[in-house]
Protein backbone atom coordinates (compact mmCIF):
# COMPACT_ATOMS: atom_id res chain seq x y z
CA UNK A 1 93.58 97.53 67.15
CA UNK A 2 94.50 100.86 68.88
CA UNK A 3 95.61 100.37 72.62
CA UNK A 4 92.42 100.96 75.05
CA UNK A 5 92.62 102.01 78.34
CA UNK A 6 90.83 99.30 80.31
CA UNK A 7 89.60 99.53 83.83
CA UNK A 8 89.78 96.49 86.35
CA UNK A 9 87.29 96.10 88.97
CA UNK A 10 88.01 93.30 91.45
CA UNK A 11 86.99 92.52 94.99
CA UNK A 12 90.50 92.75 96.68
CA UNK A 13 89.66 90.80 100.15
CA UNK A 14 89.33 87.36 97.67
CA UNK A 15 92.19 85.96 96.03
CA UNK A 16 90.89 84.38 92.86
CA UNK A 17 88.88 87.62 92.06
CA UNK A 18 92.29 89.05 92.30
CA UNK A 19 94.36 86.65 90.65
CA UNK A 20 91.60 86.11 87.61
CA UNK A 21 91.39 89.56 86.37
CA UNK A 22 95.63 90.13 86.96
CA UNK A 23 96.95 87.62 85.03
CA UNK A 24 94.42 88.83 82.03
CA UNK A 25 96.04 92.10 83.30
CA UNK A 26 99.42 91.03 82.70
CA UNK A 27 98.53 89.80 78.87
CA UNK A 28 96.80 92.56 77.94
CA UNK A 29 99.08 94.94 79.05
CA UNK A 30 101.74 93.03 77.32
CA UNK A 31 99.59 93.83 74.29
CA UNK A 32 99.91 97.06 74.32
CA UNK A 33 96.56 98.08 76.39
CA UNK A 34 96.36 100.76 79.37
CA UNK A 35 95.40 98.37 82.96
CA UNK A 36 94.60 100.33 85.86
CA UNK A 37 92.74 98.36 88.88
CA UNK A 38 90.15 100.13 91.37
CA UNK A 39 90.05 98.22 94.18
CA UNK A 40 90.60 97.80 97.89
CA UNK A 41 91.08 94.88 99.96
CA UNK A 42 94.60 92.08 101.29
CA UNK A 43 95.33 91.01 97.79
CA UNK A 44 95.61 94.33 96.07
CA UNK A 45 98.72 94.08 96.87
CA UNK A 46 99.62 91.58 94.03
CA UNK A 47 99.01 94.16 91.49
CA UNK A 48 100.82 96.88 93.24
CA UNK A 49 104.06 94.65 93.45
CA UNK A 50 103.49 93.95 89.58
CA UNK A 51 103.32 97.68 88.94
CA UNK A 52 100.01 98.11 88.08
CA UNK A 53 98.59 101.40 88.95
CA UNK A 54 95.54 101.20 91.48
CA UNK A 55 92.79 103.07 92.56
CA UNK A 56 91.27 103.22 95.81
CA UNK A 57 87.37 102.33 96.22
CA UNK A 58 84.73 100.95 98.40
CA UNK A 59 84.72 97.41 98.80
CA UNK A 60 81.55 94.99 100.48
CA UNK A 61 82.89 93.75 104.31
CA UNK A 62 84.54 90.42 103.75
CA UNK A 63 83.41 88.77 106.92
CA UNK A 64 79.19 90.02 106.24
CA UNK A 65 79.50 89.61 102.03
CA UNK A 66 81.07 85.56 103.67
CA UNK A 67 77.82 85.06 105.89
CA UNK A 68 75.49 86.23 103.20
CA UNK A 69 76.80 83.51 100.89
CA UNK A 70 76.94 81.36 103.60
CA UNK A 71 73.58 81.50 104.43
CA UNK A 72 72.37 80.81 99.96
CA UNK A 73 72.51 84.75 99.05
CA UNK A 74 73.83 85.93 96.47
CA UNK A 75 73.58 89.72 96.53
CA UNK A 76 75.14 91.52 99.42
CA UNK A 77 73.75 94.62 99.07
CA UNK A 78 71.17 96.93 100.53
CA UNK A 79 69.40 99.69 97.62
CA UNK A 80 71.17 102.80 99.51
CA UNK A 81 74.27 101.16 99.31
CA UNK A 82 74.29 99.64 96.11
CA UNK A 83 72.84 103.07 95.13
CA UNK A 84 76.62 104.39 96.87
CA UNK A 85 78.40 101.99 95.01
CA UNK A 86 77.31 102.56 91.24
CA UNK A 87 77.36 106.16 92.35
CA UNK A 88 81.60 105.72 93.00
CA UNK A 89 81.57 103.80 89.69
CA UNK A 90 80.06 107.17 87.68
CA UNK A 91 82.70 109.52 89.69
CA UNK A 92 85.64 106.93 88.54
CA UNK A 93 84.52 106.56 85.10
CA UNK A 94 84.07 110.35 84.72
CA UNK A 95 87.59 110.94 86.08
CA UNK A 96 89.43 107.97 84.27
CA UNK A 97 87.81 107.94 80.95
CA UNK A 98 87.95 104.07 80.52
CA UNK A 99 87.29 102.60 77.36
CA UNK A 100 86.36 99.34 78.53
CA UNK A 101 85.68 97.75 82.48
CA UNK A 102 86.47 94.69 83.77
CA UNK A 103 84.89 92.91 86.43
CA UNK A 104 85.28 90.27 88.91
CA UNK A 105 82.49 90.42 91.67
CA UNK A 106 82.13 94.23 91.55
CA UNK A 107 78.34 93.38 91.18
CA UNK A 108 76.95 97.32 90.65
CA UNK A 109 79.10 97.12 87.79
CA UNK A 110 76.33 95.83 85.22
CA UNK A 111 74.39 98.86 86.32
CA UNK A 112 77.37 101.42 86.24
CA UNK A 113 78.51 100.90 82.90
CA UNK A 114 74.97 100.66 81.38
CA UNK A 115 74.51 104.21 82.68
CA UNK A 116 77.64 105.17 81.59
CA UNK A 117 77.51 103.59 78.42
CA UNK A 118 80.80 101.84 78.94
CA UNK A 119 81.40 98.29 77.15
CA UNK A 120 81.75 95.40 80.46
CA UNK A 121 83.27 92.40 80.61
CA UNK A 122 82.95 90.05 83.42
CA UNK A 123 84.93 87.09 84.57
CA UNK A 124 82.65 84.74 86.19
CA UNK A 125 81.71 81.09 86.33
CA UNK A 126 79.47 78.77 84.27
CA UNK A 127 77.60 77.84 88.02
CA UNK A 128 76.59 81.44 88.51
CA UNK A 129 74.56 81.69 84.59
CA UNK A 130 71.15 81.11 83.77
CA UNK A 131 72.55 78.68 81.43
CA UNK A 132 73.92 76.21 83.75
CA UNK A 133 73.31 72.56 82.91
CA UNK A 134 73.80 71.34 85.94
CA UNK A 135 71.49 69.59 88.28
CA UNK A 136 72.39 70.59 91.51
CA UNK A 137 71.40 68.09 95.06
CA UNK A 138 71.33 69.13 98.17
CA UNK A 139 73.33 72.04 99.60
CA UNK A 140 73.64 72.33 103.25
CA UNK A 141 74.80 75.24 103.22
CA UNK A 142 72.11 77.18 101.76
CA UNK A 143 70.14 78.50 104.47
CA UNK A 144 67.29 80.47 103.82
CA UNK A 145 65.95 80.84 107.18
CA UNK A 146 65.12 84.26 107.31
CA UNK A 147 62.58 84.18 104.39
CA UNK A 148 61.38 80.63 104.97
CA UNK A 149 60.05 81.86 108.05
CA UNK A 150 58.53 84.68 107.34
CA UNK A 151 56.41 82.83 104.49
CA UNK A 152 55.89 79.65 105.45
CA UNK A 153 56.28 79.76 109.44
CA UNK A 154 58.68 76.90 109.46
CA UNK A 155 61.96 75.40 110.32
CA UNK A 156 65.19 76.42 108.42
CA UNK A 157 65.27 74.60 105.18
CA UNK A 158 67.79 73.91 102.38
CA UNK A 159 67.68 75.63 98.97
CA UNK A 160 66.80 72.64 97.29
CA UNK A 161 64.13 71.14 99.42
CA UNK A 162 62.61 74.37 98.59
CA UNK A 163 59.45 74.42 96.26
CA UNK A 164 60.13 75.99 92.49
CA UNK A 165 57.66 78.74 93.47
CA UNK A 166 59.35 79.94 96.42
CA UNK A 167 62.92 79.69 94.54
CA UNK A 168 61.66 82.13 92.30
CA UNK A 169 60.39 84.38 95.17
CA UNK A 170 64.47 84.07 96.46
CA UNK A 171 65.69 84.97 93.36
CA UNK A 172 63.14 87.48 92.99
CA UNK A 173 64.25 89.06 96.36
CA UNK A 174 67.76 89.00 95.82
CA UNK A 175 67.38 91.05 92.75
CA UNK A 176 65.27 93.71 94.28
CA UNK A 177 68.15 96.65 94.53
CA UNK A 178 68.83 95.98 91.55
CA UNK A 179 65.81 96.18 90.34
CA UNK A 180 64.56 99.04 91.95
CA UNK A 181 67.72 101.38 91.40
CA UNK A 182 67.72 100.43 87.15
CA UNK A 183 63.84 101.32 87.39
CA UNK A 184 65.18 104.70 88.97
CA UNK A 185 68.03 104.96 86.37
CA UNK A 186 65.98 104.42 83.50
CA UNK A 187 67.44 101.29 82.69
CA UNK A 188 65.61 98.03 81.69
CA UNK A 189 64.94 95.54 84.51
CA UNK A 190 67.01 92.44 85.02
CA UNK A 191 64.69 89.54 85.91
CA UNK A 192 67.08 87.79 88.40
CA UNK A 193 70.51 88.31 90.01
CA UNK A 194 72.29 86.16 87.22
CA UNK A 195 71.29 88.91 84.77
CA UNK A 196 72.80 91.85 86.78
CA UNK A 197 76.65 89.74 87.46
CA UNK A 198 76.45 89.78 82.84
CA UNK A 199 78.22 91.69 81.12
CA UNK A 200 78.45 93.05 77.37
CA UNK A 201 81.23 90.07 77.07
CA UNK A 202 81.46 86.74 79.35
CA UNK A 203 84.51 85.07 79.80
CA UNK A 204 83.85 81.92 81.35
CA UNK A 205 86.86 80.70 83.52
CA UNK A 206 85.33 76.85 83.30
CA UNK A 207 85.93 74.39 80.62
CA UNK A 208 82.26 72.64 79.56
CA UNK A 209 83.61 69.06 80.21
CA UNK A 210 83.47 70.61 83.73
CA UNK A 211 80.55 73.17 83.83
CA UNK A 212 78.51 72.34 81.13
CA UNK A 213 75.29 74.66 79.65
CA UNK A 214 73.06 74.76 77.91
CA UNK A 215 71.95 77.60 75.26
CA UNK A 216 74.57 79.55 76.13
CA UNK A 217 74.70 83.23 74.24
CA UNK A 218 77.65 84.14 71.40
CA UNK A 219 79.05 86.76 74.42
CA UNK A 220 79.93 83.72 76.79
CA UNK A 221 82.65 82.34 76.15
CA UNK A 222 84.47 79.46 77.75
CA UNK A 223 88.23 80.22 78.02
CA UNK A 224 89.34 77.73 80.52
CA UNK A 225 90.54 78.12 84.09
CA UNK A 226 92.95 81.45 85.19
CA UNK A 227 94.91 80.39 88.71
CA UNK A 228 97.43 82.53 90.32
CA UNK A 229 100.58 81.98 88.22
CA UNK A 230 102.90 82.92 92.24
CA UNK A 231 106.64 83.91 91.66
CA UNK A 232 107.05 82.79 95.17
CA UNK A 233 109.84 81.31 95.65
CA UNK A 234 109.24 77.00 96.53
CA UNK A 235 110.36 76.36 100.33
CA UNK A 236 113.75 74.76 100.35
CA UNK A 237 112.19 71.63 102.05
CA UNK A 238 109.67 71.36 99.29
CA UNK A 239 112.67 69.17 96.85
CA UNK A 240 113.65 67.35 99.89
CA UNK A 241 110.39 65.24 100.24
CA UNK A 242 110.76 61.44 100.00
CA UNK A 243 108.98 60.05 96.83
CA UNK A 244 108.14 56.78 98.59
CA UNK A 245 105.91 58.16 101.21
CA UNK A 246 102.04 59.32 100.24
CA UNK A 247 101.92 63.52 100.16
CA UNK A 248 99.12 65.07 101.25
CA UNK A 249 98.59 69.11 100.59
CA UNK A 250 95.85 71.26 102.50
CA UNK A 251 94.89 74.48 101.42
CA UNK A 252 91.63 76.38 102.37
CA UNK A 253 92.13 79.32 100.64
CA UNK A 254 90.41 82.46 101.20
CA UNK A 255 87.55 81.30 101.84
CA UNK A 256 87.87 78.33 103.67
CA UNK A 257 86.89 77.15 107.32
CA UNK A 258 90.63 77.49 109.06
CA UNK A 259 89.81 74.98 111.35
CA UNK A 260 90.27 71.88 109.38
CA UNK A 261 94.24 72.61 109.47
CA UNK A 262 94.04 72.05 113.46
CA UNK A 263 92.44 69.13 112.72
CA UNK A 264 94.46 67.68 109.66
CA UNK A 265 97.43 67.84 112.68
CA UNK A 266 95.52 65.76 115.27
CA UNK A 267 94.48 63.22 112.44
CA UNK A 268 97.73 63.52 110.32
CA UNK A 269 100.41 63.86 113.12
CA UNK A 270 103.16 61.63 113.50
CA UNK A 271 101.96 59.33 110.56
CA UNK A 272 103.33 57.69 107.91
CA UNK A 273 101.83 61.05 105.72
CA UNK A 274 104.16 64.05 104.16
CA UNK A 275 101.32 66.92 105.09
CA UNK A 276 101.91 70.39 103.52
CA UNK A 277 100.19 73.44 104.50
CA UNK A 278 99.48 76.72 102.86
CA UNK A 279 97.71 79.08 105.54
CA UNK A 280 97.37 82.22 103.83
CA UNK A 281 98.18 83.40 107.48
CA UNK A 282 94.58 82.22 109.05
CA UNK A 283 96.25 80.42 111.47
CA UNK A 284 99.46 79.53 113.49
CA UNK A 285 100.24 75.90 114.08
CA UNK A 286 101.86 75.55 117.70
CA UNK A 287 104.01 72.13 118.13
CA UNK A 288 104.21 71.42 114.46
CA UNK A 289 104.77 67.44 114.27
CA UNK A 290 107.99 66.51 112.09
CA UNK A 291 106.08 65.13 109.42
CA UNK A 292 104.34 68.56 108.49
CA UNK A 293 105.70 71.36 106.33
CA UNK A 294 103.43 74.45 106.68
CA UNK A 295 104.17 78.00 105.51
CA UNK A 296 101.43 81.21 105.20
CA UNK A 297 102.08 80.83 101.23
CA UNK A 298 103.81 78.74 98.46
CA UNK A 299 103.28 78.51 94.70
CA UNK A 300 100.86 75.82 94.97
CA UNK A 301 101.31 73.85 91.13
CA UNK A 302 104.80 73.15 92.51
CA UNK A 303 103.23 71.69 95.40
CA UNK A 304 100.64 70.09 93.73
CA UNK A 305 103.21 68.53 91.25
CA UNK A 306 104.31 66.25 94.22
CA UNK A 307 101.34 66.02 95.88
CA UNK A 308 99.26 62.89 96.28
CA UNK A 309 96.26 64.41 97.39
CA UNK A 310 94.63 67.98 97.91
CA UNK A 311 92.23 68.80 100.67
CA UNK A 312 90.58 71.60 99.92
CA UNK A 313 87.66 73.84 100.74
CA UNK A 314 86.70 73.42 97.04
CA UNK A 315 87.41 76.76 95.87
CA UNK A 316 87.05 76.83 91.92
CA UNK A 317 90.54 77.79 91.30
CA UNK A 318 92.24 75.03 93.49
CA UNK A 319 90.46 72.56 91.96
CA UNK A 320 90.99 73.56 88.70
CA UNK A 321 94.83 73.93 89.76
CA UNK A 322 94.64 70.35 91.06
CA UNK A 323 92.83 68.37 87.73
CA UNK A 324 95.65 70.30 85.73
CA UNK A 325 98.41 68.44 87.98
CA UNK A 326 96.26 65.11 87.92
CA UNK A 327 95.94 65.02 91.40
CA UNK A 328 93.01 63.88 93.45
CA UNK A 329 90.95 65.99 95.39
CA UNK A 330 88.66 66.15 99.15
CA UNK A 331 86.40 68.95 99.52
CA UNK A 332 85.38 70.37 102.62
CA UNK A 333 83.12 72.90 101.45
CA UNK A 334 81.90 76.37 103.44
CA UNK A 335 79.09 77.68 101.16
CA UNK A 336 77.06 76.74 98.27
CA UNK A 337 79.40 77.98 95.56
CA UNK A 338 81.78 75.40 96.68
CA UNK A 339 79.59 72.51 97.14
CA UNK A 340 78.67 72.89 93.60
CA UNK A 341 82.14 72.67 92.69
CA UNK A 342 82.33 69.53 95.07
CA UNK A 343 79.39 68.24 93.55
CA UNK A 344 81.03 68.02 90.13
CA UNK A 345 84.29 66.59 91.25
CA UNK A 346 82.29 63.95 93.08
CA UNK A 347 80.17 63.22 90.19
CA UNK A 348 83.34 63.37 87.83
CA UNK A 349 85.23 60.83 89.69
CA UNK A 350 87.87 63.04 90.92
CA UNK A 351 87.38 62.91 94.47
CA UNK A 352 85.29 63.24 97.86
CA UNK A 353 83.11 65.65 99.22
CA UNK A 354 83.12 66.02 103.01
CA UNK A 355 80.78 68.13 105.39
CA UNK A 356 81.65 70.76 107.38
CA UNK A 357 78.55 70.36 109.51
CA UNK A 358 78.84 66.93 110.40
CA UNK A 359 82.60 66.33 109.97
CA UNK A 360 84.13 63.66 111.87
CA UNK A 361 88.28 63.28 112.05
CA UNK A 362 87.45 59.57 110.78
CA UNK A 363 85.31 61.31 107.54
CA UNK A 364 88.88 63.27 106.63
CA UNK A 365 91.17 60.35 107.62
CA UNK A 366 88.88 57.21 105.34
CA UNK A 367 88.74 59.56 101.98
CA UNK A 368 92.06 59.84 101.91
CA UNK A 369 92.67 56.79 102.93
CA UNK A 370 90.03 55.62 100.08
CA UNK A 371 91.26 58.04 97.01
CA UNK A 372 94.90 56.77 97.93
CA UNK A 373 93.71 52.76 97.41
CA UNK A 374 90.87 53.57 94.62
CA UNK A 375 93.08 54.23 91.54
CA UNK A 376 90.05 55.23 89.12
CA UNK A 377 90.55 58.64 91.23
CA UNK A 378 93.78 59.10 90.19
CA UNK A 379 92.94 57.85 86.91
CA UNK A 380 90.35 60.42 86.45
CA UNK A 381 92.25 63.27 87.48
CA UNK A 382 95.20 62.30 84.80
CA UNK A 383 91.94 62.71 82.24
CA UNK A 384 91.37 66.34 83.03
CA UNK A 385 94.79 67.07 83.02
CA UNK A 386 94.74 65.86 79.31
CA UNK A 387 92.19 68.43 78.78
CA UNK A 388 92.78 71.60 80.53
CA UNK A 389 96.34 71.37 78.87
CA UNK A 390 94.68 72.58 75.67
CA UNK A 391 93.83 75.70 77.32
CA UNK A 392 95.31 79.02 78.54
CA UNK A 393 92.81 81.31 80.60
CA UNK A 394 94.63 84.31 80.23
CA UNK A 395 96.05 84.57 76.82
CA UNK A 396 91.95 83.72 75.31
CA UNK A 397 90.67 85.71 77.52
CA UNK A 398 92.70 88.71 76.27
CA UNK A 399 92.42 87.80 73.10
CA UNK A 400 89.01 87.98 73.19
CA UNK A 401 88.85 91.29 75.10
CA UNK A 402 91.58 92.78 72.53
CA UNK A 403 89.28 91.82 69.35
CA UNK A 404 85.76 92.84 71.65
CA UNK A 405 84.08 95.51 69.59
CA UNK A 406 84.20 98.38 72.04
């Protein structure tokens, strides 16, 4: 196939909608295709250091795109500025000439290249499909306050105490921009905010033992998990750890509530425990207790290899990166996206799910405690990491975008 030039549309300020879409990057460009990234945000500089040529755009604030998840939205946008967005999209495709875009959570995408007429693919997960087999319980974090209240005059309530009427209305709502800006455009309607994150081809990063579905279309396609494949270097300490003595790694990602290293210090301190710590700079540990090893960032499967357990906010790819090492997992989750993912490992056998709400130092300190005692976790764990060893993210993925019919 001739070599295409493909445009890559990520949401810099997240890591693992910078990290998917790059190492697909790195494969296709190693197959001969044209990569260029549009993009702003901390982690664009990953594909800057890896020589990838980027272009500067307009990116959703981190901190209010966070609270809208936070609170069980989905879309972050308002019409004018979604309107702005796709508007960006038509100047860049007019001046770049892509054959082909690429997205990871640039949401006005769907819209952009359907006026455009420009073939999309979109990395996303099985969870976030209308084909998501699934039954999801309780998420705390879903807070739908603001609507609850207008319609029904009540208390805060959870997305799933919710009636299936008023879930629709939700939906509905957060697929009103959308909506009304494709009406404008000429383009046909999407009925809910699953149907404007699809693209022309779906690469799902899952693997169906994981995130199953049901009547799933022939442009989805599971591919299996893509995780950050770091060239930073291991810390020098991280060989000198004693194999007798239980490992525990925390990580909260991008995403995650940077409290809960504070507190893995006052519960973790001076114990028996080897505690790593990968910050991603969100915080600065004062009187670091001997038994903790904490840097800002360290290639976390090298970590995980000698890890015992991971505590985690539950981000997708950390737990994927963790079932591929075998290693147990406990999830303190800080929106609904991750408490799905929590949900699954729970109901998998992997590990524990913890609130952030109603966490208690004793919660953190009895499921590790428990996973290191129970071996089925363990045990489970070492069964995913059978499986996901039959896959590579990247090189199907690019495969499949390098035989798409553009």
């Amino acid at each position: 196939m001739t070599a295409k030039k493909i445009l890559v549309m990520p949401d810099g300020n997240w890591l693992a909608h910078v990290s998917r879409p790059f190492e697909l990057a790195k494969v296709l460009r190693a197959m001969g295709h044209e990569v260029i990234f549009a993009g702003s945000g901390r982690y664009m500089r990953l594909l800057d250091q890896a020589g990838f040529a980027i272009v500067s755009t307009k990116i959703i604030d981190p901190g209010r795109l966070l609270e809208c998840i936070r609170r069980g939205r989905v879309n972050p946008f308002e019409f004018n500025e979604l309107k702005e967005f796709v508007k960006e999209d038509l100047e860049l495709f007019d001046r770049l000439k892509p054959d082909l875009a690429l997205s990871d959570l640039r949401v006005s995408l769907s819209t952009s290249c359907q006026v455009a007429k420009i073939p999309l693919v979109t990395i996303m997960n099985a969870s976030v499909t209308n084909y998501y087999a699934v039954k999801i319980r309780s998420v705390e974090h879903a807070k739908t306050g603001w609507l609850i209240k207008k319609i029904l005059g009540r208390r805060l309530y959870t997305w799933l105490e919710l009636p299936n009427h008023i879930k629709k209305v939700i939906v509905t709502i957060d697929s009103f921009p959308y909506r009304k800006l494709r009406k404008e455009m000429g383009l046909t309607p999407c009925k809910n905010i699953c149907d404007v994150i699809e693209g022309d081809l779906n690469l799902l990063t899952d693997i169906p033992e994981y995130a199953p579905t049901n009547n799933l279309p022939p442009n989805f396609h599971y591919i299996g998990p893509i995780t950050w494949q770091s060239d930073i270097q291991s810390p020098s300490w991280l060989n000198n750890l004693s194999p007798d003595r239980p490992t525990l790694y925390f990580t909260m990602g991008s995403t995650g509530n940077p409290r809960f290293f504070q507190e893995a210090v006052k519960i973790f301190g001076k114990t028996e425990y080897q505690c790593i710590m990968t910050t991603c700079g969100m915080v600065h540990i004062k009187d670091v207790p001997r038994n903790f090893f904490i840097t800002d960032y360290a290639p976390a499967d090298k970590i995980m290899e000698k890890s015992d357990v991971v505590i985690c906010h539950g981000g997708n790819g950390t737990i994927y990166q963790a079932m591929s090492k075998g290693v147990p997992i406990v999830g303190i989750p800080t929106h609904w996206d991750q408490e799905f993912n929590m949900q699954r490992v729970v109901d998998l056998g992997i590990g524990i799910q913890l609130s952030e709400l109603r966490f208690e130092p004793s919660h953190l300190a009895d499921a590790v405690r428990e996973i290191l005692t129970e071996k089925s976790y363990k045990e489970k764990a070492q069964q995913f990491k059978k499986m996901l060893a039959r896959y590579n993210g990247p090189q199907k993925g690019a495969e499949l975008i390098h035989s798409f019919d553009f």
